[in-house]
Every structure is written in structure tokens, then in C-alpha cells.
C-alpha atoms as a PDB file:
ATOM      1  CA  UNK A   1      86.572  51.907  16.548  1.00  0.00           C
ATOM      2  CA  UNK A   2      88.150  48.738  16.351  1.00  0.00           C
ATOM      3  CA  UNK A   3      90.438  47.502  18.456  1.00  0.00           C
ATOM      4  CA  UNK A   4      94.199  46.936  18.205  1.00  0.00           C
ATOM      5  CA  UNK A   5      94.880  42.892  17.239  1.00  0.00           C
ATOM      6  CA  UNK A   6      95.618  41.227  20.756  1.00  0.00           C
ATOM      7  CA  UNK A   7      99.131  39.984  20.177  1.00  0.00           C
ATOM      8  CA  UNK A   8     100.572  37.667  23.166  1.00  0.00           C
ATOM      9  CA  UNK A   9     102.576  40.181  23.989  1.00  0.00           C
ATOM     10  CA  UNK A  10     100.324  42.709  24.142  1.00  0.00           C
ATOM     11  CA  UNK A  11      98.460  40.890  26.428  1.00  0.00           C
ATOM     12  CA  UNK A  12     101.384  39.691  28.488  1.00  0.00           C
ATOM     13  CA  UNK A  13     102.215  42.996  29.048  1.00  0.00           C
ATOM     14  CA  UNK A  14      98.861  44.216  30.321  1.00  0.00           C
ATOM     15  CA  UNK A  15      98.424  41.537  32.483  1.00  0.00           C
ATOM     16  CA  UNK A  16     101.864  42.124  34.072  1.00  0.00           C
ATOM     17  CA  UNK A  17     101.258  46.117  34.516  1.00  0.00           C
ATOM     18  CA  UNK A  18      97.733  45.458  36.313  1.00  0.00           C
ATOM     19  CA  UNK A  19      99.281  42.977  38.496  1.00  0.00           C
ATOM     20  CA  UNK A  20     102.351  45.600  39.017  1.00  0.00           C
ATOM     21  CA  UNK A  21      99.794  48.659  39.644  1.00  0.00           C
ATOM     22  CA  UNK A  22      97.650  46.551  41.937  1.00  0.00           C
ATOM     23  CA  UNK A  23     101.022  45.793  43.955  1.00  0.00           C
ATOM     24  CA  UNK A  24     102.458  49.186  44.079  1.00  0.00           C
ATOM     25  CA  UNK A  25      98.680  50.364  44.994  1.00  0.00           C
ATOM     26  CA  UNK A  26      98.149  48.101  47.979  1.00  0.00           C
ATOM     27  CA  UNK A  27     100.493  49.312  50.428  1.00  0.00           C
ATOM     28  CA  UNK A  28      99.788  52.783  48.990  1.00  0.00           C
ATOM     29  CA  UNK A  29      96.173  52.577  50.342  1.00  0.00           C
ATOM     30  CA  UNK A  30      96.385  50.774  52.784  1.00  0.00           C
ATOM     31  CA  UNK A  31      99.108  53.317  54.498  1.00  0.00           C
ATOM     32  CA  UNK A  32      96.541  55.914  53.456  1.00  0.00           C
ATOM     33  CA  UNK A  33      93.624  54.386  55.325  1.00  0.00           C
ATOM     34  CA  UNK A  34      95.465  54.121  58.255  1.00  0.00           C
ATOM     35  CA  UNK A  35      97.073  57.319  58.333  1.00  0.00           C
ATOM     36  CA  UNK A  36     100.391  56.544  57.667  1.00  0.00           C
ATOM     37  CA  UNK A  37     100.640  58.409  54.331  1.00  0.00           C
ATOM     38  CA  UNK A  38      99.158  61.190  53.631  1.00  0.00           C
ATOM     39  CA  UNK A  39      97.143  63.320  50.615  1.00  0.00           C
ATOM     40  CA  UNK A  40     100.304  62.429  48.061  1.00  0.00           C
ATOM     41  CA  UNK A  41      99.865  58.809  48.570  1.00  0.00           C
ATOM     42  CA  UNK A  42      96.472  59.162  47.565  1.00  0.00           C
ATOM     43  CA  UNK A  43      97.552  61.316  44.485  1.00  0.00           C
ATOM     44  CA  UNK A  44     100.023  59.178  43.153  1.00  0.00           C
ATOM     45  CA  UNK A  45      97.528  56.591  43.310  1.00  0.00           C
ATOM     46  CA  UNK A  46      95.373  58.349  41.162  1.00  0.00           C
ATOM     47  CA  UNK A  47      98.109  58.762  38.752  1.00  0.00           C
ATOM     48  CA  UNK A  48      98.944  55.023  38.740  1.00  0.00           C
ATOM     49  CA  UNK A  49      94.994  54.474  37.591  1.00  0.00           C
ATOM     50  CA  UNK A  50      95.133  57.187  35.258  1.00  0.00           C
ATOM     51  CA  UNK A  51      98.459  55.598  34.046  1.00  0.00           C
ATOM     52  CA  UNK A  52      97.212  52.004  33.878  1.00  0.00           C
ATOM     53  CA  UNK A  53      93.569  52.802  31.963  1.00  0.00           C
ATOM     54  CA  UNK A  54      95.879  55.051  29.248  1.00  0.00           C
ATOM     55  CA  UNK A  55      98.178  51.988  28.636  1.00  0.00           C
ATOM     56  CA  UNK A  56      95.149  49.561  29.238  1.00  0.00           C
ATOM     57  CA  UNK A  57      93.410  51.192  26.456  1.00  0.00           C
ATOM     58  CA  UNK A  58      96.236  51.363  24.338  1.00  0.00           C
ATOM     59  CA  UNK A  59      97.006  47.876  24.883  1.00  0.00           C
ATOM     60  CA  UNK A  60      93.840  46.150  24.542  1.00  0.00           C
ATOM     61  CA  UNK A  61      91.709  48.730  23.424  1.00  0.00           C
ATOM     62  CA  UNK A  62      88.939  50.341  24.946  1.00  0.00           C
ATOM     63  CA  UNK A  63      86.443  47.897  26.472  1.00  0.00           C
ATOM     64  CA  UNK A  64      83.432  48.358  29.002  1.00  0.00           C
ATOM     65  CA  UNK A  65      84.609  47.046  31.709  1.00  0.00           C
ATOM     66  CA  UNK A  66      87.572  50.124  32.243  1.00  0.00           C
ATOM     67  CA  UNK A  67      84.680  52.478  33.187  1.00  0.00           C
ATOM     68  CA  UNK A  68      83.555  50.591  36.718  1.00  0.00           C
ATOM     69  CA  UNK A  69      87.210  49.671  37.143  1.00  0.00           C
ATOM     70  CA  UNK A  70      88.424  53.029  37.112  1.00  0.00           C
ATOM     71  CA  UNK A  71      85.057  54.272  39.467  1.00  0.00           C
ATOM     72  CA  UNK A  72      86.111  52.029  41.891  1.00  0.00           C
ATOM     73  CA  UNK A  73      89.792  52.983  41.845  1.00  0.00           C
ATOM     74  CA  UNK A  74      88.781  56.349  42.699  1.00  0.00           C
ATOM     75  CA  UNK A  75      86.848  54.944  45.868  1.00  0.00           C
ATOM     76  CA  UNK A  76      89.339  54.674  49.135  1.00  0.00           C
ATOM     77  CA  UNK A  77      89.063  51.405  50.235  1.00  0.00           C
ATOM     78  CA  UNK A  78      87.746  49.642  47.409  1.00  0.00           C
ATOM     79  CA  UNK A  79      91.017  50.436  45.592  1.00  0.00           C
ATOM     80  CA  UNK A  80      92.273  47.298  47.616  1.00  0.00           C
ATOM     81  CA  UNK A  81      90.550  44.698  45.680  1.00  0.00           C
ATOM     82  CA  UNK A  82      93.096  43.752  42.446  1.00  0.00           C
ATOM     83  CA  UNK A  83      90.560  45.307  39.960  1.00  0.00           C
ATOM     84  CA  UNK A  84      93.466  46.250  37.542  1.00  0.00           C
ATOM     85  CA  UNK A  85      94.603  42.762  37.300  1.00  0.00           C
ATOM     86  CA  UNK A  86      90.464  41.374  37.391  1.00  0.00           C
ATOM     87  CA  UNK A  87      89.737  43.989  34.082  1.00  0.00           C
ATOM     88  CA  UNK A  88      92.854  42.963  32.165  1.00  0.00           C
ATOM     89  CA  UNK A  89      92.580  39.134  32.441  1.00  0.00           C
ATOM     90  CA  UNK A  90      88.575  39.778  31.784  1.00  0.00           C
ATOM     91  CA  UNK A  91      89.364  42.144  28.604  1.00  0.00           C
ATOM     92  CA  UNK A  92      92.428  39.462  27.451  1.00  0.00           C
ATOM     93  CA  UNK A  93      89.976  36.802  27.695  1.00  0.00           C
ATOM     94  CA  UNK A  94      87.342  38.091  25.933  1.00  0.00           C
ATOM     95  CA  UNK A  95      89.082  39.135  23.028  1.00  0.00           C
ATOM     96  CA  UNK A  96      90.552  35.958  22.828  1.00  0.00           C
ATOM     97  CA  UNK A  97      87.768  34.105  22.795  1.00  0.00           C
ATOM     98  CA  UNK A  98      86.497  33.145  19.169  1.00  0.00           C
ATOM     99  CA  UNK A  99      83.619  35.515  18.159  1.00  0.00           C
ATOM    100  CA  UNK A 100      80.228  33.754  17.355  1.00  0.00           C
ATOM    101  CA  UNK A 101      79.486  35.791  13.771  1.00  0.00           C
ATOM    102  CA  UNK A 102      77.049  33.348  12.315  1.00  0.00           C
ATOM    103  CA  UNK A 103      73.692  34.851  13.586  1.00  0.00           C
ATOM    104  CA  UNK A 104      71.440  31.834  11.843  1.00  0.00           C
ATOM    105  CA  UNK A 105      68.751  30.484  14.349  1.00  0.00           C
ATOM    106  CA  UNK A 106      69.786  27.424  16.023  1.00  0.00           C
ATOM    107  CA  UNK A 107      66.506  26.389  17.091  1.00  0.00           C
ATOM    108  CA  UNK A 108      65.500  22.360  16.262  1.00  0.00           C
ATOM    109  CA  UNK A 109      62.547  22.036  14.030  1.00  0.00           C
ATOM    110  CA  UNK A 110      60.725  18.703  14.518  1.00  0.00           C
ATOM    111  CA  UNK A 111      61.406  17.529  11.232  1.00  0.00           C
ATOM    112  CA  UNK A 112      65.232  17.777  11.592  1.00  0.00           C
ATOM    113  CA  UNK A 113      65.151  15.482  14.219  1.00  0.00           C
ATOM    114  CA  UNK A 114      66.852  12.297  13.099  1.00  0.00           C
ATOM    115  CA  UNK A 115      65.047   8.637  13.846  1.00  0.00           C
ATOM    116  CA  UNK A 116      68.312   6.775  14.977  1.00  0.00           C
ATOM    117  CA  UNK A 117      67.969   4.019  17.374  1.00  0.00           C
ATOM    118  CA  UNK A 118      69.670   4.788  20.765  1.00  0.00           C
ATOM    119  CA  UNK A 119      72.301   2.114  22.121  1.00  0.00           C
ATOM    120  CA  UNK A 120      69.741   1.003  24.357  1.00  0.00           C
ATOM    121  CA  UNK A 121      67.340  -0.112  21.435  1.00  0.00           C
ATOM    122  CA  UNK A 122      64.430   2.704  22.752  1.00  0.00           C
ATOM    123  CA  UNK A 123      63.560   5.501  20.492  1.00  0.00           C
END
């Protein structure tokens, strides 16, 4: 499966919901941990990373890096970290990066070594 071509507004918009999930979730889990919410904070943090690896994924696409993103979402505690916003600028930039397709050794062979003179006059 390919995936969808990364528009800039396709990416805009994932970067701004993982920012916006990993805001909402903060307070969310950190109220949790210290007792101040209860078992439906906790749920509709689940259903904020549920939401964000749907639209991720039908954003960007699916990519590796959703799997340990959404493991440690499901982790109290380590839900604190901004790993929404860290997988979405990671995905974003990899797909923008250009793709190296030619698969041609690059190694130097001693023959294509060229006998120019350096600026310093030593060879």
C-alpha cells in the first residue's frame, strides 16, 4: 500500500492535531496521576489516541513509527512525553525527504580516481 501524496496541507494539519492531542492529553494525565480525575479521564484519553492514529494514518499514511507511539500512549505516565507531535513531524519529514532510488554501488575504484594537482602543489 502506498501512501497518500503528502500535500502541505496534509501535513500542516497533522502536525497541528498531534500538537492539539498532546495539549488536551497533558492535563488529562497528569490530573489522572494525581488523582484528580478519575477512570473517564483515562478513557477519553484513549479515545483521543485512537482518534489521532485513525486521522494520522489517514493523513500521512501508515508508517512504523505509529505502532511504539500508540504503545506508549497506552502507558500512564509515559503518555506525558509529546509523542503525537514527535511521530507526526518524524513521519512529515521522512516522506518529505527525497527518496534515494538509484541502488548503483557508490564505492571508488582506484582507477576512477582522478590525478589533479591539489592547490597546494602535493598529489
Amino acid at each position: 500500500m502506498t501512501p497518500p501524496f503528502l500535500t502541505k496541507s496534509r501535513a500542516t494539519t497533522a502536525i497541528v492535531a498531534g500538537v492539539a492531542a498532546d495539549l488536551i492529553q497533558l492535563p488529562l494525565t497528569l490530573g489522572f496521576l494525581s488523582g484528580v480525575f478519575s477512570v473517564q479521564a483515562e478513557a477519553l484519553d484513549l479515545l483521543i489516541d485512537i482518534g489521532m492514529a485513525g486521522l494520522t494514518t489517514s493523513l500521512l499514511g501508515f508508517h512504523w513509527t505509529l505502532l511504539p507511539t500508540a504503545l506508549i500512549e497506552t502507558v500512564p505516565g509515559l503518555d506525558v512525553a509529546p509523542t503525537w507531535t514527535a511521530c507526526v513531524s518524524y513521519v512529515v519529514w521522512k516522506r518529505t525527504r527525497p527518496s534515494v532510488t538509484d541502488t548503483t554501488s557508490s564505492a571508488v575504484t582506484p582507477g576512477a580516481i582522478s590525478k589533479t594537482r591539489s592547490p597546494s602543489g602535493v598529489t
